[in-house]
N, C-alpha and C. Protein backbone atom coordinates (compact mmCIF):
# COMPACT_ATOMS: atom_id res chain seq x y z
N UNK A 1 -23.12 16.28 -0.85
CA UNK A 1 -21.71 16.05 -0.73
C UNK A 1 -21.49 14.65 -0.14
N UNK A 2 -20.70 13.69 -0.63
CA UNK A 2 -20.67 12.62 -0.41
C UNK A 2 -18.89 12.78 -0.06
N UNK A 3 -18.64 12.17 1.65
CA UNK A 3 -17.53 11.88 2.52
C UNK A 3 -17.16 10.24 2.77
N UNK A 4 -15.99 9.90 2.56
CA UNK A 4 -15.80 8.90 2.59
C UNK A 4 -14.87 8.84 3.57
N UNK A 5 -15.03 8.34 4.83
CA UNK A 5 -14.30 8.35 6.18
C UNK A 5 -13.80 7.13 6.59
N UNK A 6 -12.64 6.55 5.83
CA UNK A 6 -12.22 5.45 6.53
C UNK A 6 -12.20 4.81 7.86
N UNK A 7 -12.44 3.48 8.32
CA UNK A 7 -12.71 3.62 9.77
C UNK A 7 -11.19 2.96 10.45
N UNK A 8 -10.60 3.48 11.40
CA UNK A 8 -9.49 2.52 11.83
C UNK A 8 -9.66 1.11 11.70
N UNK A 9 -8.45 0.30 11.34
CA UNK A 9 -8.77 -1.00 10.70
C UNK A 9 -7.53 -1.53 10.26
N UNK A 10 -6.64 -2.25 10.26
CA UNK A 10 -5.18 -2.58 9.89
C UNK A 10 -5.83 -3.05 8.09
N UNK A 11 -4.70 -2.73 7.76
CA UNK A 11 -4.87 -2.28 6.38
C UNK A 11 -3.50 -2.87 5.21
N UNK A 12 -3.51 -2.69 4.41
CA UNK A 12 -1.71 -3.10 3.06
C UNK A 12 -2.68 -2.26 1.71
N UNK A 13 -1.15 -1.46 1.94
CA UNK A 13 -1.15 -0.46 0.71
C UNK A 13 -0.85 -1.54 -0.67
N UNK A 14 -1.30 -1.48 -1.45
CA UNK A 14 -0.80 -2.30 -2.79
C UNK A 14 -0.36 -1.30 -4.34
N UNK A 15 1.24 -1.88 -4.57
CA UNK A 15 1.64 -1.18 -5.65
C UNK A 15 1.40 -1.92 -6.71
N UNK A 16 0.71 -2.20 -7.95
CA UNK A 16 1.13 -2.62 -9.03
C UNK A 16 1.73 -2.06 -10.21
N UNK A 17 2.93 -2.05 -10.33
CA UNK A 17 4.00 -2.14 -11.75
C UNK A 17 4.99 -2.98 -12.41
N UNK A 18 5.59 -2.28 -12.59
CA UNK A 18 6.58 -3.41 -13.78
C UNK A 18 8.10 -3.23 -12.69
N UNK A 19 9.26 -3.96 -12.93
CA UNK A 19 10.43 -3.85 -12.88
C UNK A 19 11.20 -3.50 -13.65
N UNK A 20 12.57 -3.10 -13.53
CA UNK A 20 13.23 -2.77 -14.57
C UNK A 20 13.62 -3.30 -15.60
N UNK A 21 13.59 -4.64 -15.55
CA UNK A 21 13.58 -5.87 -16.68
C UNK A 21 12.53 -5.75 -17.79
N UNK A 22 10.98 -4.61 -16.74
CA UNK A 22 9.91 -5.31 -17.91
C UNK A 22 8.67 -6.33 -16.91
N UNK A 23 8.84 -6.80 -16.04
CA UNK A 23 8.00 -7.86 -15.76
C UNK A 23 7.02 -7.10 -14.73
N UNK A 24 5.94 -7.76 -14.28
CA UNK A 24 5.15 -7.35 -13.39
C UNK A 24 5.92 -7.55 -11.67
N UNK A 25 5.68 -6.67 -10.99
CA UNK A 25 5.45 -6.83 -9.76
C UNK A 25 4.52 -5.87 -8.72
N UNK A 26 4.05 -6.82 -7.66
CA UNK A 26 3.43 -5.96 -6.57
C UNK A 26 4.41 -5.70 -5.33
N UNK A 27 3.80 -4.35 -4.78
CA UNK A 27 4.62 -3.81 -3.85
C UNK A 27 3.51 -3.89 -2.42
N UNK A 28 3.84 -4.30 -1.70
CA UNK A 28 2.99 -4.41 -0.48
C UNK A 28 3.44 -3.68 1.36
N UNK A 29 2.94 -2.32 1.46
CA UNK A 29 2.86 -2.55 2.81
C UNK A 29 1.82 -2.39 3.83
N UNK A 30 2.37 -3.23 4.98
CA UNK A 30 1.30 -3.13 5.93
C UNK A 30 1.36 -2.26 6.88
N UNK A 31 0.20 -1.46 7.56
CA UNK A 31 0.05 -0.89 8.46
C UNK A 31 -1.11 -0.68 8.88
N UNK A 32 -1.73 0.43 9.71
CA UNK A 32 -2.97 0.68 9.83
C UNK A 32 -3.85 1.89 9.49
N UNK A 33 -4.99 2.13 9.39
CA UNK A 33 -5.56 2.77 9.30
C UNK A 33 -6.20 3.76 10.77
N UNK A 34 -5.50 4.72 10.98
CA UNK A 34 -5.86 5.36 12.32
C UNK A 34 -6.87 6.38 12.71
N UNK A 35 -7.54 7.19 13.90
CA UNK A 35 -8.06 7.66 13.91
C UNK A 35 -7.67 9.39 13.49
N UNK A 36 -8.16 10.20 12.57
CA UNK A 36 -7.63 11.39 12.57
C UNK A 36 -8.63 12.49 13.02
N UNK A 37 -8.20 13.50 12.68
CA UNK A 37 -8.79 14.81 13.26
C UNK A 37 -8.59 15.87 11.60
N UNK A 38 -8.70 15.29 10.88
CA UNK A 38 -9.00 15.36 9.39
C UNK A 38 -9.90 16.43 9.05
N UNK A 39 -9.82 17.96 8.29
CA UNK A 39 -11.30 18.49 7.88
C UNK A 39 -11.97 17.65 7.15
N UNK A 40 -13.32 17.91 6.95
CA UNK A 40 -14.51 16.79 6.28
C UNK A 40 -13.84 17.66 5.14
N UNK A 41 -14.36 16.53 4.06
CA UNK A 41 -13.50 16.94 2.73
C UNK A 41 -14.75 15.92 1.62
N UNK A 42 -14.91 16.59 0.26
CA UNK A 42 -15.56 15.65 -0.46
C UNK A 42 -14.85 14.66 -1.07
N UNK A 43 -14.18 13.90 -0.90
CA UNK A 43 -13.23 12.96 -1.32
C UNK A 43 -13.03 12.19 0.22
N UNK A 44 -12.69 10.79 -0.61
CA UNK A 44 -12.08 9.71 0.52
C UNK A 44 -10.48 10.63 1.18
N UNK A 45 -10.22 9.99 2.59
CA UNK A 45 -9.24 10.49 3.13
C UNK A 45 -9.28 9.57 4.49
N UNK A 46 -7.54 9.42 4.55
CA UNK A 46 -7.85 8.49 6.15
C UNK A 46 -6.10 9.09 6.08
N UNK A 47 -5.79 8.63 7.20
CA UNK A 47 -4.24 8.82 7.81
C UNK A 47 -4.01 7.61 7.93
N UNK A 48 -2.54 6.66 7.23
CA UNK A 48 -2.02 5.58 7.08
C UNK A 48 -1.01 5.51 7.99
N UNK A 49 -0.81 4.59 8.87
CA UNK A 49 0.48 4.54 10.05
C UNK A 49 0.95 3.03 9.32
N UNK A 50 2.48 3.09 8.88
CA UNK A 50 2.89 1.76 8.38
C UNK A 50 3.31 1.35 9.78
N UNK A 51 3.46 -0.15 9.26
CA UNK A 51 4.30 -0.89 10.58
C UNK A 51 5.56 -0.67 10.88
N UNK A 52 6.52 -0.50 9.83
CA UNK A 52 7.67 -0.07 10.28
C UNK A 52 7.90 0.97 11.20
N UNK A 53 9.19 0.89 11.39
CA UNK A 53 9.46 1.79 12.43
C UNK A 53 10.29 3.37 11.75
N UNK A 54 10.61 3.19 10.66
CA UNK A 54 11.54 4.15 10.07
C UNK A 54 10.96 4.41 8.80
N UNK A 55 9.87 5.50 8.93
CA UNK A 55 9.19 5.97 7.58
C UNK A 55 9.99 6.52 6.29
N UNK A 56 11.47 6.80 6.76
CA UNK A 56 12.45 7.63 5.54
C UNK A 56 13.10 6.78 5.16
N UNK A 57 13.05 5.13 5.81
CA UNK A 57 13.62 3.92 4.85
C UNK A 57 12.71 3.59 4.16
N UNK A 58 10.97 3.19 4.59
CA UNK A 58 10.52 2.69 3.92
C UNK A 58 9.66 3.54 2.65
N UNK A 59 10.25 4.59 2.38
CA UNK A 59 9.91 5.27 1.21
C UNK A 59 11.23 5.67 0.44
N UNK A 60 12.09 5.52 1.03
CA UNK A 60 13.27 5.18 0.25
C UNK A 60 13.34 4.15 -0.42
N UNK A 61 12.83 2.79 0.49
CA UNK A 61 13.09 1.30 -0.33
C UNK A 61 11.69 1.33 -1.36
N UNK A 62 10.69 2.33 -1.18
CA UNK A 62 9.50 2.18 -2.09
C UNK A 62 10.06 2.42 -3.52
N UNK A 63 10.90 3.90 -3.08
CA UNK A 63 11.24 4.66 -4.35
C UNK A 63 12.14 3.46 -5.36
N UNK A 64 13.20 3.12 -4.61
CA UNK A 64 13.94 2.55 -5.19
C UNK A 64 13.65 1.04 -6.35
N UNK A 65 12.46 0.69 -5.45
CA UNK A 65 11.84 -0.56 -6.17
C UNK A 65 10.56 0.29 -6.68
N UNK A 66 10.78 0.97 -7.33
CA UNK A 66 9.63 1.50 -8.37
C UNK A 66 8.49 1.92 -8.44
N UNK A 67 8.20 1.93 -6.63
CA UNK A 67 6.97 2.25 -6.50
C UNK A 67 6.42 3.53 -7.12
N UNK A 68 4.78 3.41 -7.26
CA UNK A 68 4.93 4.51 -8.16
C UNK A 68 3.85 5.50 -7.38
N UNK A 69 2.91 6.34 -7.95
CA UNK A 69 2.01 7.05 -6.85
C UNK A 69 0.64 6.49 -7.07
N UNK A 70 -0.02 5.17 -7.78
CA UNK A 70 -1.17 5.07 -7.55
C UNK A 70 -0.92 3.82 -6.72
N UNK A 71 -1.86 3.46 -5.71
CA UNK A 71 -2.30 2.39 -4.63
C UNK A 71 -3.03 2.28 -4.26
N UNK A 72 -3.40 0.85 -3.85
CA UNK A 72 -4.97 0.67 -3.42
C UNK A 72 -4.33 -0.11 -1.99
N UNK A 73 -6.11 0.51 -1.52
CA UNK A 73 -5.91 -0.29 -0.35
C UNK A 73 -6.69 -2.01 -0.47
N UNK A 74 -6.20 -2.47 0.43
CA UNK A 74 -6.87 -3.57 0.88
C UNK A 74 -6.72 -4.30 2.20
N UNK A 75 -7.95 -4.36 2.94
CA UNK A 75 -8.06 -4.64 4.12
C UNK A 75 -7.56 -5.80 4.78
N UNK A 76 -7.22 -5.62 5.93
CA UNK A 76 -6.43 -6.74 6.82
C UNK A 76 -4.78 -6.76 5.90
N UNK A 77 -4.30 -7.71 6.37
CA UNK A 77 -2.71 -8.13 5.71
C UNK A 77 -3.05 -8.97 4.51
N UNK A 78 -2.90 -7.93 3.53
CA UNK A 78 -3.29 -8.57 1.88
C UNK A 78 -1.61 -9.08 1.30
N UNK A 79 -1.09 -9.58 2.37
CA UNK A 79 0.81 -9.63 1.87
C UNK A 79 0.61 -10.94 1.51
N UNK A 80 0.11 -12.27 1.79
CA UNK A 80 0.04 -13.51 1.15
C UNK A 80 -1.14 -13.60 0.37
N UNK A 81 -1.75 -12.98 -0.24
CA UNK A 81 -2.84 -12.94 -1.47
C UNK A 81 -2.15 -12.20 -2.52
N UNK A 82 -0.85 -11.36 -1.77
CA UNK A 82 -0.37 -10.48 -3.43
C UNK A 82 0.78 -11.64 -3.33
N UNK A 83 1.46 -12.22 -2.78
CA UNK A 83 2.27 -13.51 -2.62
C UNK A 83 1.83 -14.05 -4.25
N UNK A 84 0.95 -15.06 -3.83
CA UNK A 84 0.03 -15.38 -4.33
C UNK A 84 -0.22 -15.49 -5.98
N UNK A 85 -0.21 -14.23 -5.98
CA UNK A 85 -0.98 -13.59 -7.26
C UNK A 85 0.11 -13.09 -7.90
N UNK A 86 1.77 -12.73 -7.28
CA UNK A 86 3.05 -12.95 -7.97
C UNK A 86 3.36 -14.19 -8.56
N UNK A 87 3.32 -15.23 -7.62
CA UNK A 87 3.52 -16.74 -7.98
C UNK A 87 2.99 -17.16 -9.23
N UNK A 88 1.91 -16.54 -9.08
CA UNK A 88 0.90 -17.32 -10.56
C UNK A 88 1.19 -16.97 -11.57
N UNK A 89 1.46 -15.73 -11.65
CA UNK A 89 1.51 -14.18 -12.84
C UNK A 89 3.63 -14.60 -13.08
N UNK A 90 4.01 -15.29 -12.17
CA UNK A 90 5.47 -15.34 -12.57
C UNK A 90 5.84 -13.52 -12.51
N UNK A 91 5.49 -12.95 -11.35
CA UNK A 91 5.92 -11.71 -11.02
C UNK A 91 6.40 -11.50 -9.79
N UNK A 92 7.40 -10.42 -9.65
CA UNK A 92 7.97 -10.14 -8.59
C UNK A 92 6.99 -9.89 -7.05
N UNK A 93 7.56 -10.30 -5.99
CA UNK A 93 6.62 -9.52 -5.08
C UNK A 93 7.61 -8.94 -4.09
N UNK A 94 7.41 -7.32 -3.80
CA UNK A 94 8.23 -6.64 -2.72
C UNK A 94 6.95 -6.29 -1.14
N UNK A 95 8.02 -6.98 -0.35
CA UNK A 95 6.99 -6.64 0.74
C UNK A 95 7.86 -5.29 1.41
N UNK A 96 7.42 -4.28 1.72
CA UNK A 96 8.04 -3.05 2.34
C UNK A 96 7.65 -3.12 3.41
């Protein structure tokens, strides 16, 4: 059985989709990766704490800008590398 136990670590969730126009954008938020009390499970699993302060806005403003349900993580504050990688691509970037 292979467990994949994230280790606490500040962290940015990353959305990639389209807008309603059609065009690409990424959705980015930051928070951390905390310690849990989790059953061992065969699959990856960690508990995500965003930075915000008001979790029922910032999944409201997810919904609303299109976020969708697949995301990756990427370690440390990946918010000026998806910057970045909007700029180039001529795509939107939402930071949540």
């Amino acid at each position: 059985m292979l467990i994949l136990n994230l280790s606490p670590d500040k962290i940015t969730l990353l959305n990639m989709n389209s807008s309603p126009d059609g065009c690409g954008q990424i959705i980015t938020i930051t928070g951390e990766i905390t310690k849990d009390n989790l059953p061992k499970t065969d699959g990856p699993r960690a508990v995500f704490k965003p930075a915000c302060k008001d979790v029922r806005e910032l999944l409201t403003n997810y919904a609303y800008n299109g976020g969708s349900h697949h995301l990756a993580l990427v370690k440390d504050d990946g918010t000026a590398i998806a910057e970045k990688i909007c700029k180039l691509a001529g795509w939107k970037h939402i930071s949540l």
